[in-house]
PDB file of N, CA and C in Angstrom:
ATOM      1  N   UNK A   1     -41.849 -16.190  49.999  1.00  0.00           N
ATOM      2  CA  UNK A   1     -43.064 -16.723  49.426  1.00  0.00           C
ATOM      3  C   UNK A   1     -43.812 -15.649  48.641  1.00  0.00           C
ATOM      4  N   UNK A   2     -44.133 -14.151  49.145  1.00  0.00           N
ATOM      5  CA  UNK A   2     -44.650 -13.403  48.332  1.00  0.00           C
ATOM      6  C   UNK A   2     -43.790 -12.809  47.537  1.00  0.00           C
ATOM      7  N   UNK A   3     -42.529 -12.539  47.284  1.00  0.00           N
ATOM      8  CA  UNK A   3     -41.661 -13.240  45.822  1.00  0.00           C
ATOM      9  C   UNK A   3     -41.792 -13.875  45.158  1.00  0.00           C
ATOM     10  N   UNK A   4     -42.228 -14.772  45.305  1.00  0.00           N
ATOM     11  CA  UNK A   4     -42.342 -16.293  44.198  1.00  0.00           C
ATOM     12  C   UNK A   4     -43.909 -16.062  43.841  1.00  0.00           C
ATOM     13  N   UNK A   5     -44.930 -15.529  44.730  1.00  0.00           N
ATOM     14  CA  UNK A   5     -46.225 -15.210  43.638  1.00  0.00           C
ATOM     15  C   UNK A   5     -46.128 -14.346  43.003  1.00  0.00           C
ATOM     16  N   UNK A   6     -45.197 -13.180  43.710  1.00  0.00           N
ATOM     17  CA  UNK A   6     -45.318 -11.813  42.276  1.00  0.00           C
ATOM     18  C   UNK A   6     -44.980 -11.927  41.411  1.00  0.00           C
ATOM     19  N   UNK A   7     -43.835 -12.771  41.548  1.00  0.00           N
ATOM     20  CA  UNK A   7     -43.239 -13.214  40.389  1.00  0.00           C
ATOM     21  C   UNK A   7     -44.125 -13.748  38.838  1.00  0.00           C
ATOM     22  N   UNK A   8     -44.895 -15.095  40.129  1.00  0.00           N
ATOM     23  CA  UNK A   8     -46.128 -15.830  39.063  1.00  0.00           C
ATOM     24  C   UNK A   8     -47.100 -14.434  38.546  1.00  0.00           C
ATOM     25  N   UNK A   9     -47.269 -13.710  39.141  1.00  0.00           N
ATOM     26  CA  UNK A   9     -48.382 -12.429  38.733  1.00  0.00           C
ATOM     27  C   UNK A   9     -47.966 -12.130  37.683  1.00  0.00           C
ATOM     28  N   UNK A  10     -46.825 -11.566  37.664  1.00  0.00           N
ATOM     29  CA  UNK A  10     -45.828 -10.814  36.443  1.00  0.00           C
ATOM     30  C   UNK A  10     -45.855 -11.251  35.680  1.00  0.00           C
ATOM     31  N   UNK A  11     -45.666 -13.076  35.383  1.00  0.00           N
ATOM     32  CA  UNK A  11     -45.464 -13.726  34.495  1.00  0.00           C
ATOM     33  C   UNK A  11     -46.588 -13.866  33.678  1.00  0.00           C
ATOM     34  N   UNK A  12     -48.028 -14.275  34.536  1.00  0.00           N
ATOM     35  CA  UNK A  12     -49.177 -14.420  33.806  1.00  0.00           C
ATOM     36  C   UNK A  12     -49.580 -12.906  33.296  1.00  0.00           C
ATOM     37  N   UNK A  13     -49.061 -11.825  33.592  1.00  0.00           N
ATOM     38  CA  UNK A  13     -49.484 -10.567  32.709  1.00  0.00           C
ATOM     39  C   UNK A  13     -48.629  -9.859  31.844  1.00  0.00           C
ATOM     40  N   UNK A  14     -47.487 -11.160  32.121  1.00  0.00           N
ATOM     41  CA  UNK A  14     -46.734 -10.796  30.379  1.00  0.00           C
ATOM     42  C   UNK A  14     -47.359 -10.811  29.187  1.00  0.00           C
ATOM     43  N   UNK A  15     -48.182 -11.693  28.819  1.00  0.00           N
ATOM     44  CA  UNK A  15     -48.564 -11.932  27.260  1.00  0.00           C
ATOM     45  C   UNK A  15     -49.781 -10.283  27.579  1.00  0.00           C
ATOM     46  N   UNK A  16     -50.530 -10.233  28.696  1.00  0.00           N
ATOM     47  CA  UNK A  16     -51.403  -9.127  27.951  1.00  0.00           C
ATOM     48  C   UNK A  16     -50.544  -7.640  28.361  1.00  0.00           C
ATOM     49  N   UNK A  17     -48.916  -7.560  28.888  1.00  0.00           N
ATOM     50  CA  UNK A  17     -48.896  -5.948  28.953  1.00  0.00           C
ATOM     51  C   UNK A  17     -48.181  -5.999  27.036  1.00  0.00           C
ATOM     52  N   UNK A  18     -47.447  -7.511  26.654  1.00  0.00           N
ATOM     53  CA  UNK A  18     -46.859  -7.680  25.460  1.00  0.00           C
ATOM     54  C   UNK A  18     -48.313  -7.044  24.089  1.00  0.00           C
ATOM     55  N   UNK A  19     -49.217  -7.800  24.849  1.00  0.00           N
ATOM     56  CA  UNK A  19     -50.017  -7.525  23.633  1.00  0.00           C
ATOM     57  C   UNK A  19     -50.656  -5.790  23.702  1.00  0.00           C
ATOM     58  N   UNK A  20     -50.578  -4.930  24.877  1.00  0.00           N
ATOM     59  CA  UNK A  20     -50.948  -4.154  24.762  1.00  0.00           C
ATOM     60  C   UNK A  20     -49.998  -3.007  24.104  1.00  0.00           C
ATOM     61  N   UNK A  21     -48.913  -3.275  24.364  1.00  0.00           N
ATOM     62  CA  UNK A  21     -47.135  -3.001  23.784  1.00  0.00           C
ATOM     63  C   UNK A  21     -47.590  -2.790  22.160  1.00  0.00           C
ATOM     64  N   UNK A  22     -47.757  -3.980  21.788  1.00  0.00           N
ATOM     65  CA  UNK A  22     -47.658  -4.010  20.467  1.00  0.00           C
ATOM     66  C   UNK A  22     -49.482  -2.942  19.925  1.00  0.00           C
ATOM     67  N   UNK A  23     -50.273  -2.956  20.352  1.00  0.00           N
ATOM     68  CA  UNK A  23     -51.295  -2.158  19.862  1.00  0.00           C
ATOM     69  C   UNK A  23     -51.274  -0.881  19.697  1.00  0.00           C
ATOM     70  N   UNK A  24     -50.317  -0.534  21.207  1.00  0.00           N
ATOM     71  CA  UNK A  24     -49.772   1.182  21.174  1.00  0.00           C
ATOM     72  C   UNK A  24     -49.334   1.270  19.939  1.00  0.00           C
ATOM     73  N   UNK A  25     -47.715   0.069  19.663  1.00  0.00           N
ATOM     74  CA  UNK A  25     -47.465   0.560  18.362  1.00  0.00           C
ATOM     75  C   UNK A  25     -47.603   0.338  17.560  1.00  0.00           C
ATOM     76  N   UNK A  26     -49.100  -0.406  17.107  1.00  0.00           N
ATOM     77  CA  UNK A  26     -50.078  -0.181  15.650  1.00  0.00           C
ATOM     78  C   UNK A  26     -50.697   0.990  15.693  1.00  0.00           C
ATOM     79  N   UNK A  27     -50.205   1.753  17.023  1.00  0.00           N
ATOM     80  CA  UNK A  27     -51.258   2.946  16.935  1.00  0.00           C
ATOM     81  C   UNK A  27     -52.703   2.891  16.888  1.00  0.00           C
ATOM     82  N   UNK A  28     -53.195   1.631  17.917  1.00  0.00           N
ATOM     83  CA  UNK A  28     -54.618   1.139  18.362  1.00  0.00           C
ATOM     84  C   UNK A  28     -54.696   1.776  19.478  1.00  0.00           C
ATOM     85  N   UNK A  29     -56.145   1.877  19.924  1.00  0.00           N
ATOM     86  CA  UNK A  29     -56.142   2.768  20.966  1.00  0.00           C
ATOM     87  C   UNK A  29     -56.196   0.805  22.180  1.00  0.00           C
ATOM     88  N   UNK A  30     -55.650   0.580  22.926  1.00  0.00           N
ATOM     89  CA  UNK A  30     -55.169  -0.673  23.843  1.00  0.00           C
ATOM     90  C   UNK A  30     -56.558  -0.431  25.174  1.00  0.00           C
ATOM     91  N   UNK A  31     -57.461   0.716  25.005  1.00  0.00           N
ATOM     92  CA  UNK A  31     -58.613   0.482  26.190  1.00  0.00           C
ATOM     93  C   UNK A  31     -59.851   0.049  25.400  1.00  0.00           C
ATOM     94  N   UNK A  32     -59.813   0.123  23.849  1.00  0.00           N
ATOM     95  CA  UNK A  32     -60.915  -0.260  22.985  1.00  0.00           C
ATOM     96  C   UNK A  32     -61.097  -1.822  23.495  1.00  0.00           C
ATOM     97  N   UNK A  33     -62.192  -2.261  23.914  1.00  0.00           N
ATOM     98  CA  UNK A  33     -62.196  -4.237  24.186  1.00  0.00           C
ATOM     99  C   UNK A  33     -63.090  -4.334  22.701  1.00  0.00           C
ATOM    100  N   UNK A  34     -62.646  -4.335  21.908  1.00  0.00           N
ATOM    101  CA  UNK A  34     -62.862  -5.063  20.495  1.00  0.00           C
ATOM    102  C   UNK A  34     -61.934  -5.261  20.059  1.00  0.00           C
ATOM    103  N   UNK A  35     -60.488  -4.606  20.625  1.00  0.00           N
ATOM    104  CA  UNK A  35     -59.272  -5.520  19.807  1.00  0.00           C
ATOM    105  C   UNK A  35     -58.614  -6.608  20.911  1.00  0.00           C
ATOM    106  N   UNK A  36     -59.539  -6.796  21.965  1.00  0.00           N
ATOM    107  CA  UNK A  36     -59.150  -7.539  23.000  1.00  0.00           C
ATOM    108  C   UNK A  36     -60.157  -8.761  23.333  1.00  0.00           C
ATOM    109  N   UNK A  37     -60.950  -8.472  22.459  1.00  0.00           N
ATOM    110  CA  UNK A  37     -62.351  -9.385  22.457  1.00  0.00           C
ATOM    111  C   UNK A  37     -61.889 -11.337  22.139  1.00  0.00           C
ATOM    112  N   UNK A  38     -61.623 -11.579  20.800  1.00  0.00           N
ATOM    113  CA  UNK A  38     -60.765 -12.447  20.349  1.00  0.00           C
ATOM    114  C   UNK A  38     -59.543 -13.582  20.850  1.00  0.00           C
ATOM    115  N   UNK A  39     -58.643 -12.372  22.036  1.00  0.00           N
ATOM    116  CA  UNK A  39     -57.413 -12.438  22.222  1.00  0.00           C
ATOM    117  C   UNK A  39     -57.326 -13.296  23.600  1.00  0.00           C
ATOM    118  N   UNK A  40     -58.287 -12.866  24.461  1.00  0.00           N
ATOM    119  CA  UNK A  40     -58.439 -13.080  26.060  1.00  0.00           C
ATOM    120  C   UNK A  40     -58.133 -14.404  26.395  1.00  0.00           C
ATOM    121  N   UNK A  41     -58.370 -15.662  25.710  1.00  0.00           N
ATOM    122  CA  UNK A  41     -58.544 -16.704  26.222  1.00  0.00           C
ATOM    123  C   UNK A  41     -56.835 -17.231  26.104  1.00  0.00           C
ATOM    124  N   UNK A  42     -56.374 -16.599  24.465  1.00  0.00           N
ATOM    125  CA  UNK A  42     -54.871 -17.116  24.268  1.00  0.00           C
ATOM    126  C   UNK A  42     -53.789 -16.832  25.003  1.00  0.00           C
ATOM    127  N   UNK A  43     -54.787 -15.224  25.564  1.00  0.00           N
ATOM    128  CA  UNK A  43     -53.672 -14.674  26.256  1.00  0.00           C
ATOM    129  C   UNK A  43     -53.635 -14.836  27.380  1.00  0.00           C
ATOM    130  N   UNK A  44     -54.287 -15.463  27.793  1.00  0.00           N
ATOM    131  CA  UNK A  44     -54.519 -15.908  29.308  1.00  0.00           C
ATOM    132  C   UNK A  44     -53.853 -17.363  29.291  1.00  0.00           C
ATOM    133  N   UNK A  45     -54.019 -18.318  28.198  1.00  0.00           N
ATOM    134  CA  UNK A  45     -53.301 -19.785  28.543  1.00  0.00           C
ATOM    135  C   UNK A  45     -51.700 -19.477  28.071  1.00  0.00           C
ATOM    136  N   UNK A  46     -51.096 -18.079  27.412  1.00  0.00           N
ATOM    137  CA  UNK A  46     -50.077 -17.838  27.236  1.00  0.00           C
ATOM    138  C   UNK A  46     -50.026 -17.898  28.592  1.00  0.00           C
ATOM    139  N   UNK A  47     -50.147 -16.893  29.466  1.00  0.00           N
ATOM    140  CA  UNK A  47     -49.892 -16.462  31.204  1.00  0.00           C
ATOM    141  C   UNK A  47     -49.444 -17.744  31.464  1.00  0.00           C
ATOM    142  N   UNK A  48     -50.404 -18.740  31.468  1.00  0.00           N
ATOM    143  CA  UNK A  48     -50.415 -19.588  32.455  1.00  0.00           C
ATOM    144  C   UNK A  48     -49.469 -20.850  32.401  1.00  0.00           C
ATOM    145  N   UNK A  49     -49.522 -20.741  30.834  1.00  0.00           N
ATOM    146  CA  UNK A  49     -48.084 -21.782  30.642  1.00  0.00           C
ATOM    147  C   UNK A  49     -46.823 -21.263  30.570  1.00  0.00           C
ATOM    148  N   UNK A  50     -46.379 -19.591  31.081  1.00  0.00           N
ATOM    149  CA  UNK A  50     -45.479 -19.217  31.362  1.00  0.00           C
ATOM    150  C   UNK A  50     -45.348 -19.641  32.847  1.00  0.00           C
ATOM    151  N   UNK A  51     -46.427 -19.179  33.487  1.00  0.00           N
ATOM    152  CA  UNK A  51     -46.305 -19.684  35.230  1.00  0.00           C
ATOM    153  C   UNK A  51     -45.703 -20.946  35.270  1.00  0.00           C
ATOM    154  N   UNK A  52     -46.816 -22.035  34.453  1.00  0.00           N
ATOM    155  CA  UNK A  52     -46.004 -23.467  35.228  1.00  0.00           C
ATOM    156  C   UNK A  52     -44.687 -23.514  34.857  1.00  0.00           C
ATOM    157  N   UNK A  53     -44.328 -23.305  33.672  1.00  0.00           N
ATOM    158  CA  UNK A  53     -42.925 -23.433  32.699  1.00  0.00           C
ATOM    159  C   UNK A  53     -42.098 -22.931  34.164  1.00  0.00           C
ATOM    160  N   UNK A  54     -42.230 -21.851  34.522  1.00  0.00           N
ATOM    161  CA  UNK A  54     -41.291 -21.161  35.633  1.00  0.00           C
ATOM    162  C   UNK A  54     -41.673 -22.215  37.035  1.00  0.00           C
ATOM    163  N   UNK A  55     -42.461 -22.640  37.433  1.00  0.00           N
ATOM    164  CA  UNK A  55     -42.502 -23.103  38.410  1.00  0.00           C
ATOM    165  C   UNK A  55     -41.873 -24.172  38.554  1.00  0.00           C
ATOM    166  N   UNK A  56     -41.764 -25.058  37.403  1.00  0.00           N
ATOM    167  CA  UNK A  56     -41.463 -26.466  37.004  1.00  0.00           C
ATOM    168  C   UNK A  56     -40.055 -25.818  36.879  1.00  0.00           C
ATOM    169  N   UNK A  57     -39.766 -25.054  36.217  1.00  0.00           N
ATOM    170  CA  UNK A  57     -38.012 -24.357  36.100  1.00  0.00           C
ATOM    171  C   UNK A  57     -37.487 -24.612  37.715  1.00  0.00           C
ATOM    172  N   UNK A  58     -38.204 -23.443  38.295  1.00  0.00           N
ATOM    173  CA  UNK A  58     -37.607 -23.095  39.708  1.00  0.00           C
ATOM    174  C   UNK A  58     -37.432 -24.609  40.703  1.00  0.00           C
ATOM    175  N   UNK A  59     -38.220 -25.412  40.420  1.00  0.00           N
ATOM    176  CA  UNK A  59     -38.271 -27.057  41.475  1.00  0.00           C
ATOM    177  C   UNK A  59     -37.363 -27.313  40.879  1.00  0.00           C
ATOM    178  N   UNK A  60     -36.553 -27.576  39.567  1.00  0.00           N
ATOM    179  CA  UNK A  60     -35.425 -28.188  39.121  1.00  0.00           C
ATOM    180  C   UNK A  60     -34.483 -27.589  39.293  1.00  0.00           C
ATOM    181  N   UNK A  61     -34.350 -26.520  39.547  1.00  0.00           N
ATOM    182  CA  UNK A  61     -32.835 -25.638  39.543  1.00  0.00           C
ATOM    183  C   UNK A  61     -32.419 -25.461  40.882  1.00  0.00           C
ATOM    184  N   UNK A  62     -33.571 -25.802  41.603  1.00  0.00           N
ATOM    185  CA  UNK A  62     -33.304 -25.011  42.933  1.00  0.00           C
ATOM    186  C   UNK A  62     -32.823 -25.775  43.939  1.00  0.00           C
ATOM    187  N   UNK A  63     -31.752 -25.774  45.012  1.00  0.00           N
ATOM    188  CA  UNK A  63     -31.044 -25.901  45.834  1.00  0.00           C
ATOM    189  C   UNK A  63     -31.603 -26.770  46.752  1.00  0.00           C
ATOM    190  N   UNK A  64     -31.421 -28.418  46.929  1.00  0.00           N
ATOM    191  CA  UNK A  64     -32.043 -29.573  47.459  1.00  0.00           C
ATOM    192  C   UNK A  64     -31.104 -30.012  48.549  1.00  0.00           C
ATOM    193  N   UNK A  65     -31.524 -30.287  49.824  1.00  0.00           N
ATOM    194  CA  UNK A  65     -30.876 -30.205  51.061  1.00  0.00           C
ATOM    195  C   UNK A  65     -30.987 -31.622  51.807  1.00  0.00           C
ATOM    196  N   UNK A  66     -30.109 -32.584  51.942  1.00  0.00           N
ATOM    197  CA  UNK A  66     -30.540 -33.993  52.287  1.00  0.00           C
ATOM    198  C   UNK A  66     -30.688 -33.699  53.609  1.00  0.00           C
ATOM    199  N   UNK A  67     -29.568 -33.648  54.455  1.00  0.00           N
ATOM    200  CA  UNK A  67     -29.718 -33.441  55.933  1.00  0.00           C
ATOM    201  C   UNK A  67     -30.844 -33.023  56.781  1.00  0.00           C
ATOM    202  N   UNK A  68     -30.853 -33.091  58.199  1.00  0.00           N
ATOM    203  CA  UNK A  68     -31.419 -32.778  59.224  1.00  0.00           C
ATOM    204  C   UNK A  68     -31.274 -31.053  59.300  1.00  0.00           C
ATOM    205  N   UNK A  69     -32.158 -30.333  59.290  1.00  0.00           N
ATOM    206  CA  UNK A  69     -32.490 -28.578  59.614  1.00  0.00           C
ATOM    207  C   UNK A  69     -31.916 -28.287  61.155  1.00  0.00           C
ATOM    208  N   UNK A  70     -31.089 -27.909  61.430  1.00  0.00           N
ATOM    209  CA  UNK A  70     -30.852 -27.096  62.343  1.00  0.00           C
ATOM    210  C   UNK A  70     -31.159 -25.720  62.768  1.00  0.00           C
ATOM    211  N   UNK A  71     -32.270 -25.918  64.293  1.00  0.00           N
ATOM    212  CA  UNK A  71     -32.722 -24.612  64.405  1.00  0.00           C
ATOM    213  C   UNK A  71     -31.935 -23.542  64.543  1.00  0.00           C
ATOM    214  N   UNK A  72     -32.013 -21.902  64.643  1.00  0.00           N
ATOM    215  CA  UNK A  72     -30.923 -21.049  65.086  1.00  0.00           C
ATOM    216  C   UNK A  72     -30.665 -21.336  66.536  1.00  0.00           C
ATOM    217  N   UNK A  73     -30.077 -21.170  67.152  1.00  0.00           N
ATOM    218  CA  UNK A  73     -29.746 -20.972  68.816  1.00  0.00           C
ATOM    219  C   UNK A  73     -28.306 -19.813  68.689  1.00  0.00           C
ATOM    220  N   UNK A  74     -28.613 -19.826  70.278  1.00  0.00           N
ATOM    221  CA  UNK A  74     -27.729 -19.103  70.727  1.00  0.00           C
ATOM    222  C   UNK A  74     -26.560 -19.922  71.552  1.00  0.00           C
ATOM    223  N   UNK A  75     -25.540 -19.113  71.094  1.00  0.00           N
ATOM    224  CA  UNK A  75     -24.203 -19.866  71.891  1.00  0.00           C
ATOM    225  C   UNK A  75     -22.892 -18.955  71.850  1.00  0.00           C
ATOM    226  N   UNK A  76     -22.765 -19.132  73.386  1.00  0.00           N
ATOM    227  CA  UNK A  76     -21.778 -18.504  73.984  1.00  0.00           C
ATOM    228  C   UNK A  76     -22.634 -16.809  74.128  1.00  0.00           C
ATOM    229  N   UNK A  77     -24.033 -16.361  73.896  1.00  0.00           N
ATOM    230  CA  UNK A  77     -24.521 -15.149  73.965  1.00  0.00           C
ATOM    231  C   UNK A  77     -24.335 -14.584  72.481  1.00  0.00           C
ATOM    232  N   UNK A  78     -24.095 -15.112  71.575  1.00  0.00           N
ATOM    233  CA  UNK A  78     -24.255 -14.994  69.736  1.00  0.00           C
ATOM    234  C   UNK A  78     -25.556 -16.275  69.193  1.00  0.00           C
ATOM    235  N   UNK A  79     -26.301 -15.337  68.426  1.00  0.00           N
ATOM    236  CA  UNK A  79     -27.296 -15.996  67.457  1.00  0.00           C
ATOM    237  C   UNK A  79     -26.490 -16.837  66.789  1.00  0.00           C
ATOM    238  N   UNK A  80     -26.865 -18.098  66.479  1.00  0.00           N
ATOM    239  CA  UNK A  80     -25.964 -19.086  65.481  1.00  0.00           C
ATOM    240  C   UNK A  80     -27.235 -19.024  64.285  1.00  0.00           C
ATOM    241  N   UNK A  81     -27.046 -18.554  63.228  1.00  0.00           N
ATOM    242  CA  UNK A  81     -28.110 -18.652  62.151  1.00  0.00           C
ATOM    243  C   UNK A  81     -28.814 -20.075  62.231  1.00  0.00           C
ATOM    244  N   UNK A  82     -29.714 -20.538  61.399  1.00  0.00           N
ATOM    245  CA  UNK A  82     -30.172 -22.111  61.017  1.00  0.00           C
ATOM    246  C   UNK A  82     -29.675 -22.526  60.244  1.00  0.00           C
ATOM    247  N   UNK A  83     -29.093 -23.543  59.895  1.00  0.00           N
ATOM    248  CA  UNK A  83     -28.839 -24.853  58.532  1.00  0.00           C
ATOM    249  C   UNK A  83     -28.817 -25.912  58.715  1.00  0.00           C
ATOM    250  N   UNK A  84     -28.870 -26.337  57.550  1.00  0.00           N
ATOM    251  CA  UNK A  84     -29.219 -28.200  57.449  1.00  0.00           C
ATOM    252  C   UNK A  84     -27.771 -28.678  57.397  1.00  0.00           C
ATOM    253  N   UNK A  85     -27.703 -29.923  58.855  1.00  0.00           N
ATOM    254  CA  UNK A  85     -26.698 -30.303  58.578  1.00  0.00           C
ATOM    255  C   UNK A  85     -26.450 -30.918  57.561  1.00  0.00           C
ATOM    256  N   UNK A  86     -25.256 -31.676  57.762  1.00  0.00           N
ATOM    257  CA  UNK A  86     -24.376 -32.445  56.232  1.00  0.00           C
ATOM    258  C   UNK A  86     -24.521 -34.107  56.636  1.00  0.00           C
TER     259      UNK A  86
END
């Protein structure tokens, strides 16, 4: 689970480490907030429609289990991992 938010973190601070990327190499100084003044709101609904895009990705791709969950136990004195039966 705290995988899957860092993930979302990362994603929503792609568009501003991208935009700070590109100011270095206009050779802007990237701590001035007058070339960041403008930018904040786009670059923030960039973030955020990267998040859902990925979230909505990850529910479709990801590995759907019909069966009943089987807890771990032990047997014969060995851990039997958990899975969903078939």
């Amino acid at each position: 689970m705290l995988r899957t938010f860092i993930e979302e973190i990362l994603l929503f601070a792609l568009p501003f480490a991208a935009f700070a990327a590109w100011l270095i190499l206009t050779k802007r100084n990237p701590l001035d907030i007058s070339h960041w003044s403008g930018r904040k709101f786009a670059l923030a609904a960039i973030g955020l429609t990267l998040g859902i895009i990925s979230i909505i990705y990850a529910s479709q791709v990801a590995e759907t289990h019909r069966g009943a969950y089987v807890p771990p136990f032990i047997e014969n004195g060995r851990l039997v991992p958990g899975k969903f039966a078939d």
